[in-house]
Protein backbone atom coordinates (compact mmCIF):
# COMPACT_ATOMS: atom_id res chain seq x y z
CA UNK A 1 47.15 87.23 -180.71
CA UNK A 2 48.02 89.57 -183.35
CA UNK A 3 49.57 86.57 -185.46
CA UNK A 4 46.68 84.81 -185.95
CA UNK A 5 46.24 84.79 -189.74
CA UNK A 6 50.20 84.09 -190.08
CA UNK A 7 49.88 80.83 -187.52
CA UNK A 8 46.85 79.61 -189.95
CA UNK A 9 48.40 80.16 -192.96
CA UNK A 10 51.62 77.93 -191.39
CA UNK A 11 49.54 75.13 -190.83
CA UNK A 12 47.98 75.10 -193.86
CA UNK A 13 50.96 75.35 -195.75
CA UNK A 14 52.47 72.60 -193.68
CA UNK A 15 48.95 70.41 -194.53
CA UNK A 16 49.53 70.72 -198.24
CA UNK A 17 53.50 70.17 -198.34
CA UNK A 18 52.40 66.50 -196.70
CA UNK A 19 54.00 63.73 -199.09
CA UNK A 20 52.35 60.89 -197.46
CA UNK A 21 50.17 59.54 -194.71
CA UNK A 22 52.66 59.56 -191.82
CA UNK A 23 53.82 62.81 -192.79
CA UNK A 24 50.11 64.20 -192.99
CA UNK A 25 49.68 62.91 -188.90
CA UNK A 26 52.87 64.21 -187.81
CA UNK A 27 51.48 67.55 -189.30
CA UNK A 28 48.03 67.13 -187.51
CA UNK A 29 49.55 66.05 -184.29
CA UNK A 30 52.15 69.51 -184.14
CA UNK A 31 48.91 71.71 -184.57
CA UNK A 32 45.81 69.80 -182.80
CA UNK A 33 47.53 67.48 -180.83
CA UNK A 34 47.69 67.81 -176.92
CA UNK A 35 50.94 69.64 -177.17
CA UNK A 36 50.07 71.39 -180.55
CA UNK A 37 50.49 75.00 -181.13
CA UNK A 38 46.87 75.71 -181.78
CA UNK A 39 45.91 73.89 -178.40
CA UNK A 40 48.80 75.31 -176.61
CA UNK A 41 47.85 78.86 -177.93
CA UNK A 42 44.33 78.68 -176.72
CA UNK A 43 45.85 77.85 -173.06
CA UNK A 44 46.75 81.57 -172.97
CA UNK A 45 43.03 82.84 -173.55
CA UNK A 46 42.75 83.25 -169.66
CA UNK A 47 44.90 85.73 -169.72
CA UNK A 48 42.57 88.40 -171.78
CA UNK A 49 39.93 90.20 -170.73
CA UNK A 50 36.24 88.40 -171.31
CA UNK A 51 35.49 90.27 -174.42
CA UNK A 52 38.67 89.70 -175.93
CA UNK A 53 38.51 86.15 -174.97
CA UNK A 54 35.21 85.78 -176.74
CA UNK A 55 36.98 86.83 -179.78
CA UNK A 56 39.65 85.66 -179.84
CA UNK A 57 38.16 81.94 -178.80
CA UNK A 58 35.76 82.19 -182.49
CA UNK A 59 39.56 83.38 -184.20
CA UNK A 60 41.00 80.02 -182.93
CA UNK A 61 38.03 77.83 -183.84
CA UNK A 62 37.94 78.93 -187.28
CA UNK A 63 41.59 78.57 -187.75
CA UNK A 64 41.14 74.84 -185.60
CA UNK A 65 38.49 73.76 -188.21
CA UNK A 66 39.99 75.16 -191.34
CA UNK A 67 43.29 73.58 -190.39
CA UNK A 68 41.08 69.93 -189.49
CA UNK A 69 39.22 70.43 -192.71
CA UNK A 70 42.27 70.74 -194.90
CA UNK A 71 44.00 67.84 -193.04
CA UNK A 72 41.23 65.63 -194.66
CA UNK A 73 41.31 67.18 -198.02
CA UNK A 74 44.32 65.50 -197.81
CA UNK A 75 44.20 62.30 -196.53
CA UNK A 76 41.44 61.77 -198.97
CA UNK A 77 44.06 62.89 -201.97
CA UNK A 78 46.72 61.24 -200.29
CA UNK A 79 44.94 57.89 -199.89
CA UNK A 80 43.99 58.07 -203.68
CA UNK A 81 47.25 58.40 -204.73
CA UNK A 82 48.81 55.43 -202.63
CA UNK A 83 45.77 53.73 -204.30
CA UNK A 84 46.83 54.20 -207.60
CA UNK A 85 50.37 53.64 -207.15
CA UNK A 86 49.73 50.31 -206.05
CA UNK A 87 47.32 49.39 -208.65
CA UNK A 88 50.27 50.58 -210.66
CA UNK A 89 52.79 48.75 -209.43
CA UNK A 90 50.92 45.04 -208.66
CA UNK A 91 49.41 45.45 -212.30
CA UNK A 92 48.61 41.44 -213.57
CA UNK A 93 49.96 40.16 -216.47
CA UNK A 94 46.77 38.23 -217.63
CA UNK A 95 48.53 36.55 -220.39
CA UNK A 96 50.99 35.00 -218.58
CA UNK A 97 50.54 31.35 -218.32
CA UNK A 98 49.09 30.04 -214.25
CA UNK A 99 51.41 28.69 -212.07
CA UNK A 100 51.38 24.96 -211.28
CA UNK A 101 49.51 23.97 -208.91
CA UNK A 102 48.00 21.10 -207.70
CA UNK A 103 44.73 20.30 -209.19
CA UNK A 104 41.96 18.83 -206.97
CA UNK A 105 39.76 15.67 -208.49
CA UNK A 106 36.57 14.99 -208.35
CA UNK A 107 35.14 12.52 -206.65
CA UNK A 108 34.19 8.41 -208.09
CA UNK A 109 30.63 9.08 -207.27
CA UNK A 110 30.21 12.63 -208.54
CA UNK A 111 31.71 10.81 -212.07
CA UNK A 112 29.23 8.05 -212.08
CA UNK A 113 26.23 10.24 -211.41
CA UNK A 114 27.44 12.93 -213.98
CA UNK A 115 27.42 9.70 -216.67
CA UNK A 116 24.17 8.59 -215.76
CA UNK A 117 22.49 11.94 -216.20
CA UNK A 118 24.23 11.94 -219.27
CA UNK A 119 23.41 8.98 -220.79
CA UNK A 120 19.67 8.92 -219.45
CA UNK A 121 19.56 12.62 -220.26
CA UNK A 122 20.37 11.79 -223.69
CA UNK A 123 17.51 9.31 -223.55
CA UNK A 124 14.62 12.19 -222.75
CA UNK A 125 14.77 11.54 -218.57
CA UNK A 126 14.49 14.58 -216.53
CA UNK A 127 16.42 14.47 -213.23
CA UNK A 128 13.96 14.34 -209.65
CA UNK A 129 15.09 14.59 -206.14
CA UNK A 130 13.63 14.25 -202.68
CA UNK A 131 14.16 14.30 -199.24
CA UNK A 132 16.36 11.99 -197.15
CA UNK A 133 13.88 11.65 -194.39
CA UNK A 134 10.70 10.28 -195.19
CA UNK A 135 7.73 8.68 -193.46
CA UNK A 136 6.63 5.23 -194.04
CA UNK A 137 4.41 5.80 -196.59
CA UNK A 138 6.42 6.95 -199.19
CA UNK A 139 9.42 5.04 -198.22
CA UNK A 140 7.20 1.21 -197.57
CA UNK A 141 3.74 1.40 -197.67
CA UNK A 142 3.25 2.89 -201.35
CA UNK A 143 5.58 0.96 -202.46
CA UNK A 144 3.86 -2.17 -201.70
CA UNK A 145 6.17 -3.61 -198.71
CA UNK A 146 4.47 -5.78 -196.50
CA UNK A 147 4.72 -5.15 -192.70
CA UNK A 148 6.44 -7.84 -192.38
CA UNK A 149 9.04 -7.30 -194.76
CA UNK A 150 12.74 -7.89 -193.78
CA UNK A 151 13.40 -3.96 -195.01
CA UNK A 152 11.15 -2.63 -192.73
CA UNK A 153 13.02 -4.39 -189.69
CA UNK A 154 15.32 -2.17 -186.98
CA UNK A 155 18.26 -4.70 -188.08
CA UNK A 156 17.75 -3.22 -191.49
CA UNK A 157 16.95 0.52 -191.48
CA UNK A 158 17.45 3.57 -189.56
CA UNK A 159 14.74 5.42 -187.75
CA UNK A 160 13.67 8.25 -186.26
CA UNK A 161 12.70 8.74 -182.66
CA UNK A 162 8.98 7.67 -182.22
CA UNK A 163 6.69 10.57 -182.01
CA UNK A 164 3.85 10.99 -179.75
CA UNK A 165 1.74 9.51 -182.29
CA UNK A 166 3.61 6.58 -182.30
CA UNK A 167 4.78 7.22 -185.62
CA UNK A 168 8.11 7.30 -186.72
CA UNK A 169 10.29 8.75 -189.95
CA UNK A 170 12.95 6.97 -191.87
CA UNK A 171 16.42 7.89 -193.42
CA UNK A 172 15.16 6.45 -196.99
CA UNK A 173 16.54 3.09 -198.07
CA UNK A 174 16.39 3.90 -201.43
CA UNK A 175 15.16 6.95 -203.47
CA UNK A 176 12.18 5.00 -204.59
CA UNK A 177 10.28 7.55 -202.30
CA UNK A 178 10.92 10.32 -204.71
CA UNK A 179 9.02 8.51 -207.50
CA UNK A 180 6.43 8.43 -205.47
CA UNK A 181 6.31 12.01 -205.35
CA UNK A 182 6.70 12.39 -207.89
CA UNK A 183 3.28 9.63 -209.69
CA UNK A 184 1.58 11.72 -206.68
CA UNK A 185 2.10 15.52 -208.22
CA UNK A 186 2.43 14.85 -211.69
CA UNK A 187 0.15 13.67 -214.59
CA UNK A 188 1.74 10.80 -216.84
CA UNK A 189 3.27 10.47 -219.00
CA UNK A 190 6.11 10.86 -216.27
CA UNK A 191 9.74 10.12 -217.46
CA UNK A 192 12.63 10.66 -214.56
CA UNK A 193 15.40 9.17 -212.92
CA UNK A 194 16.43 10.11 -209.19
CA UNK A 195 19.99 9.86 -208.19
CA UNK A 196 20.61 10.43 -204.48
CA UNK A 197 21.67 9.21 -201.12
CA UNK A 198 20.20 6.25 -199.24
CA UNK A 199 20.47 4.85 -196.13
CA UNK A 200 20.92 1.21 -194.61
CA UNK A 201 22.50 -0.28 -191.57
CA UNK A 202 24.83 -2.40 -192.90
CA UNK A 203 28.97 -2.50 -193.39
CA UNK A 204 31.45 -4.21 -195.44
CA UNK A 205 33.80 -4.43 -198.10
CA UNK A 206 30.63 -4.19 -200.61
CA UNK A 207 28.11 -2.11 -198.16
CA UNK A 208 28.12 1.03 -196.67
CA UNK A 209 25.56 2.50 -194.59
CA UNK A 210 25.52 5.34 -196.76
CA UNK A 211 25.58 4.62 -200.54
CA UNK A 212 23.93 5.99 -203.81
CA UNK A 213 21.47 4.81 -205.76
CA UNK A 214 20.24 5.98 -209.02
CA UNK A 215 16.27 4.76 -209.90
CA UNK A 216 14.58 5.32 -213.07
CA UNK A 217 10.41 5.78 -213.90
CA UNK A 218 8.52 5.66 -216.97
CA UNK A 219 4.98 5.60 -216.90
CA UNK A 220 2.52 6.53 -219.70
CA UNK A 221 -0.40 4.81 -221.71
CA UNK A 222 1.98 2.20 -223.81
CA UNK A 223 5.07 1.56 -222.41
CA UNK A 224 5.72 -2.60 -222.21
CA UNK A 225 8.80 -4.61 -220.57
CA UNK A 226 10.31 -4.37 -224.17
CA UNK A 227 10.96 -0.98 -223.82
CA UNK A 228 12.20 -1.28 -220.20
CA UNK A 229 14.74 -4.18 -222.03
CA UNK A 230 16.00 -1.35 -224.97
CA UNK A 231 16.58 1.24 -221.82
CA UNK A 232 18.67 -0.61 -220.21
CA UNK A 233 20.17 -2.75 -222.72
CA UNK A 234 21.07 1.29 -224.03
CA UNK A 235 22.25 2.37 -220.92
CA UNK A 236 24.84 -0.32 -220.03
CA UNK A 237 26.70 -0.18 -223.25
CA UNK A 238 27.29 3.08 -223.26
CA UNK A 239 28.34 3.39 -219.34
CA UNK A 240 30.70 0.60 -220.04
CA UNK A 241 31.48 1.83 -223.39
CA UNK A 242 30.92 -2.38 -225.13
CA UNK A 243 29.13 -1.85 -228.16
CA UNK A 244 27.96 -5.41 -228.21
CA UNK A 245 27.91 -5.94 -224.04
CA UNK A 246 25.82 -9.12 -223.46
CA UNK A 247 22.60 -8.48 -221.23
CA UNK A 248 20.57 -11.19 -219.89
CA UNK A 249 17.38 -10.47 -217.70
CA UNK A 250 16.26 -13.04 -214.68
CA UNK A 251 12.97 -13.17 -213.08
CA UNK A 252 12.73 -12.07 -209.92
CA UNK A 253 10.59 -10.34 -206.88
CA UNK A 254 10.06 -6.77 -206.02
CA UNK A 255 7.13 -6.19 -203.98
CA UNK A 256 6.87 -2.54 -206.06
CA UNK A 257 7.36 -4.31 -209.91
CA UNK A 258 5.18 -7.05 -211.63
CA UNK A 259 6.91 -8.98 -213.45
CA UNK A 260 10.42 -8.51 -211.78
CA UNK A 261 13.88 -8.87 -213.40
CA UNK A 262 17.53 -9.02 -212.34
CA UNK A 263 19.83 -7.82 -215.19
CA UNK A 264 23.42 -9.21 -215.89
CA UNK A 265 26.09 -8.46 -218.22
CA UNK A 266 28.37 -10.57 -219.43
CA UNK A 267 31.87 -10.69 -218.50
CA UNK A 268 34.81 -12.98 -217.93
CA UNK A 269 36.60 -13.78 -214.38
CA UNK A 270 39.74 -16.01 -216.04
CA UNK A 271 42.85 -15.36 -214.22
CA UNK A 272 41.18 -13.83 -210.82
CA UNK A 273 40.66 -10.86 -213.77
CA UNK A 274 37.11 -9.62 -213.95
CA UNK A 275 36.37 -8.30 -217.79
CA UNK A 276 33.03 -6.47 -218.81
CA UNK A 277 31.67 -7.61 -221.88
CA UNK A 278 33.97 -10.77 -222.88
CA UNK A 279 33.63 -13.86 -221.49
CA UNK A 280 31.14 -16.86 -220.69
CA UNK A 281 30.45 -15.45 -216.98
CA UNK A 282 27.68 -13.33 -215.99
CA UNK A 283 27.61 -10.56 -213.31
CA UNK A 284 24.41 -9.01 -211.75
CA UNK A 285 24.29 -5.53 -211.90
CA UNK A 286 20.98 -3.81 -211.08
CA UNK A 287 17.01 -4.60 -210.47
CA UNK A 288 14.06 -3.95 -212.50
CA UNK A 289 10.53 -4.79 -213.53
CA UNK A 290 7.05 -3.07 -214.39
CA UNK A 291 5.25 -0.79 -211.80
CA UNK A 292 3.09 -2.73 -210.09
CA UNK A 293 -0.29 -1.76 -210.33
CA UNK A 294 -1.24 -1.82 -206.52
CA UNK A 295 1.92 0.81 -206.67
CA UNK A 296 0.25 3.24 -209.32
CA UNK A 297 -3.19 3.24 -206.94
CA UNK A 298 -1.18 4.04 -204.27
CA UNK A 299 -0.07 7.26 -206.15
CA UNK A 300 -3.47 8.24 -207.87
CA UNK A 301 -2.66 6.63 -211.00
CA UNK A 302 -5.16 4.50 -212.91
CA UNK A 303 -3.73 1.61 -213.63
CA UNK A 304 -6.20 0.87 -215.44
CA UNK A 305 -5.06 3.37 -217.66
CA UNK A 306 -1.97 3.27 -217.62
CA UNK A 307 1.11 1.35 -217.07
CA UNK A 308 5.26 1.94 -216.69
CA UNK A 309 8.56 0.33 -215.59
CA UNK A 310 11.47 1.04 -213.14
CA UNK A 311 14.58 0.37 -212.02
CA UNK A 312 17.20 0.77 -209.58
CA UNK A 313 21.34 1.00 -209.78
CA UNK A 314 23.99 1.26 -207.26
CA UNK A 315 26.08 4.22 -207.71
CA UNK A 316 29.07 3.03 -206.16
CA UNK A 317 28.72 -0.70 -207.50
CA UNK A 318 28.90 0.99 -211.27
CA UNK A 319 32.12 2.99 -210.12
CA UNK A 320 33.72 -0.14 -208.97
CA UNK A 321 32.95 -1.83 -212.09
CA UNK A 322 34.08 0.57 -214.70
CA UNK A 323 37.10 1.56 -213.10
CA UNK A 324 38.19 -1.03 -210.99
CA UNK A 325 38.09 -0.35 -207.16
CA UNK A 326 38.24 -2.88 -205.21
CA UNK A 327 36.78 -2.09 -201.84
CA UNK A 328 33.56 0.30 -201.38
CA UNK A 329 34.63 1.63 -198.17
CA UNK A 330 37.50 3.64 -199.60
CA UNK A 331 35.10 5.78 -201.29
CA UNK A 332 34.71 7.27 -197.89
CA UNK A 333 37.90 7.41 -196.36
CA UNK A 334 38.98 10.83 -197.76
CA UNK A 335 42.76 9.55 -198.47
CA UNK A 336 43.83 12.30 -201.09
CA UNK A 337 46.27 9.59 -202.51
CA UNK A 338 43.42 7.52 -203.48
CA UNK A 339 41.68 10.54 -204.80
CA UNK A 340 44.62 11.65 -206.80
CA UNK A 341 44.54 7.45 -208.24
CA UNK A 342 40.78 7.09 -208.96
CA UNK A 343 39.99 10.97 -209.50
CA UNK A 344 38.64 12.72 -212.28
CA UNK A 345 39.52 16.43 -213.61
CA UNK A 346 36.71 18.84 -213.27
CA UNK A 347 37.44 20.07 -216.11
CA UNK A 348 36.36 16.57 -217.74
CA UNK A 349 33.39 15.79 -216.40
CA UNK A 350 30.92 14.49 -218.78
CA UNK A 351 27.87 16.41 -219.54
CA UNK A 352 24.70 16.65 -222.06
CA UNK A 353 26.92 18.74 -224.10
CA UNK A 354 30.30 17.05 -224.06
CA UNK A 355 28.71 13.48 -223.92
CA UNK A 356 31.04 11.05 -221.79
């Protein structure tokens, strides 16, 4: 017992002469390990007599705790300096050109819509959205669908399970529902279009039953087909990038618009070829019309009052157009070849600021 002070000073020696981590354990493992000289020591306290056990028992705790208290003085320094060497040594050289890599694409659709919030963002139309379930209401009824309208039949739509109410909800069949909305919460003059997904059960080379849509609102105290005509006669020159694109409007139906119209743009089909914007042909491209007035009651609008017009687009029918894909269901067939064919660089995706 009478080397007490030389045994701790030993240890602690050993503790700071520790160059790294492993070195630091095999130090705490020879003094407090199972077979360490400070546990092995305290095995003889036994031997003494109880008062000099008492003592010497406190002498061997402090030394225990001073050595265990110095061990992670250590560690801590240790584990700062491995720290810093490393930092040290895997230092990046930020002006180094990146590797290659392989750069992803963006998707057809995500392209399209970014254009047409462009383009109609350009024009002074905010962007709305909704939610992909809806109730018939919003998604039939307001709109001035018959119940006996074709849309509104099983064969046509998806619904929900019927609740005990006999009521039922709808994965939307267009986003017409969010103009509702949004006549319902807002004052005119309301200007918006709402791009989103919509739902119907159908499936072929030119249907999906999921597909996009993008539909557009004005309504306010003045606006007249004419300007519905310059909107659109706007927006499909500059999506297809014809300065002088031909645009003819049909009349038509739509339960929700009165009068109705069908817009084409002129094009040319010679040689099995199809050509936007030369050409004596004519291709149909989206639906339009003014809001029908039974519509604006529906919402809380006085149509007395007031007035607007509407429209609707296919999302994927525009991508096919502009940059020639052939078959709509390979817009969902995740192929990365055809991604790496018809994709776009994020880095180029058109915007309010960069234009298309």
């Amino acid at each position: 017992m009478d080397n007490l002070e030389e045994l701790r000073s030993d240890l602690l020696q050993r503790v700071e002469a520790a160059t790294d981590l492993d070195a630091l354990d095999t130090v705490r493992v020879q003094a407090l390990g199972k077979k360490g000289e400070i546990t092995q020591r305290m095995k003889t306290l036994g031997n003494l007599a109880p008062e000099e056990r008492k003592e010497a028992g406190q002498a061997f705790n402090l030394i225990k705790q001073a050595v265990a208290d110095a061990i992670e003085t250590r560690k801590a320094s240790l584990h700062e300096a491995a720290l810093e060497a490393r930092l040290a040594e895997e230092k990046v050289d930020v002006s180094l050109p990146p590797r290659p890599t392989t750069i992803g694409k963006m998707h057809p659709i995500s392209q399209t819509l970014e254009e047409l919030v462009a383009i109609f963002g350009e024009m002074g139309f905010s962007v709305a959205e909704g939610h992909h379930i809806e109730d018939d209401f919003h998604n039939f009824t307001a709109l001035n669908i018959p119940p006996e309208h074709p849309a509104r039949q099983e064969l046509d739509t998806f619904y929900m399970p019927e609740r005990e109410d006999g009521t039922r909800s709808v994965l939307r069949t267009h986003t017409s529902p969010v103009q509702i909305r949004a006549m319902q919460n807002t004052t005119p003059p309301i200007r918006i279009i709402a791009p989103g997904r919509t739902f119907r059960a159908d499936h072929d080379a030119t249907h999906s039953p999921m597909f996009h849509q993008v539909e557009g609102l004005v309504i306010d105290e003045k606006t007249n087909m004419g300007h519905l005509k310059g909107v659109l006669i706007e927006f499909c020159r500059a999506f297809f990038g014809v300065k002088d694109l031909p645009l003819r409007f049909r009349p038509s139906y739509f339960p929700f618009t009165e009068p109705s119209a069908e817009v084409d743009i002129g094009c040319s089909r010679s040689g099995g070829q199809l050509k936007i914007g030369a050409g004596e042909d004519w291709l149909e491209i989206l639906g339009s019309g003014m809001v029908h007035p039974k519509v604006l009651e529906n919402c809380g609008i006085d149509s007395s009052k007031y007035q607007g017009f509407a429209f609707g687009i296919g999302i994927e029918r525009l991508a096919m157009l502009k940059y020639g894909i052939p078959d709509l269901r390979t817009f969902y067939e995740t192929d990365l070849r055809w991604m790496k064919h018809y994709g776009f660089l994020p880095m180029e995706m058109p915007s309010m600021v960069r234009g298309l």
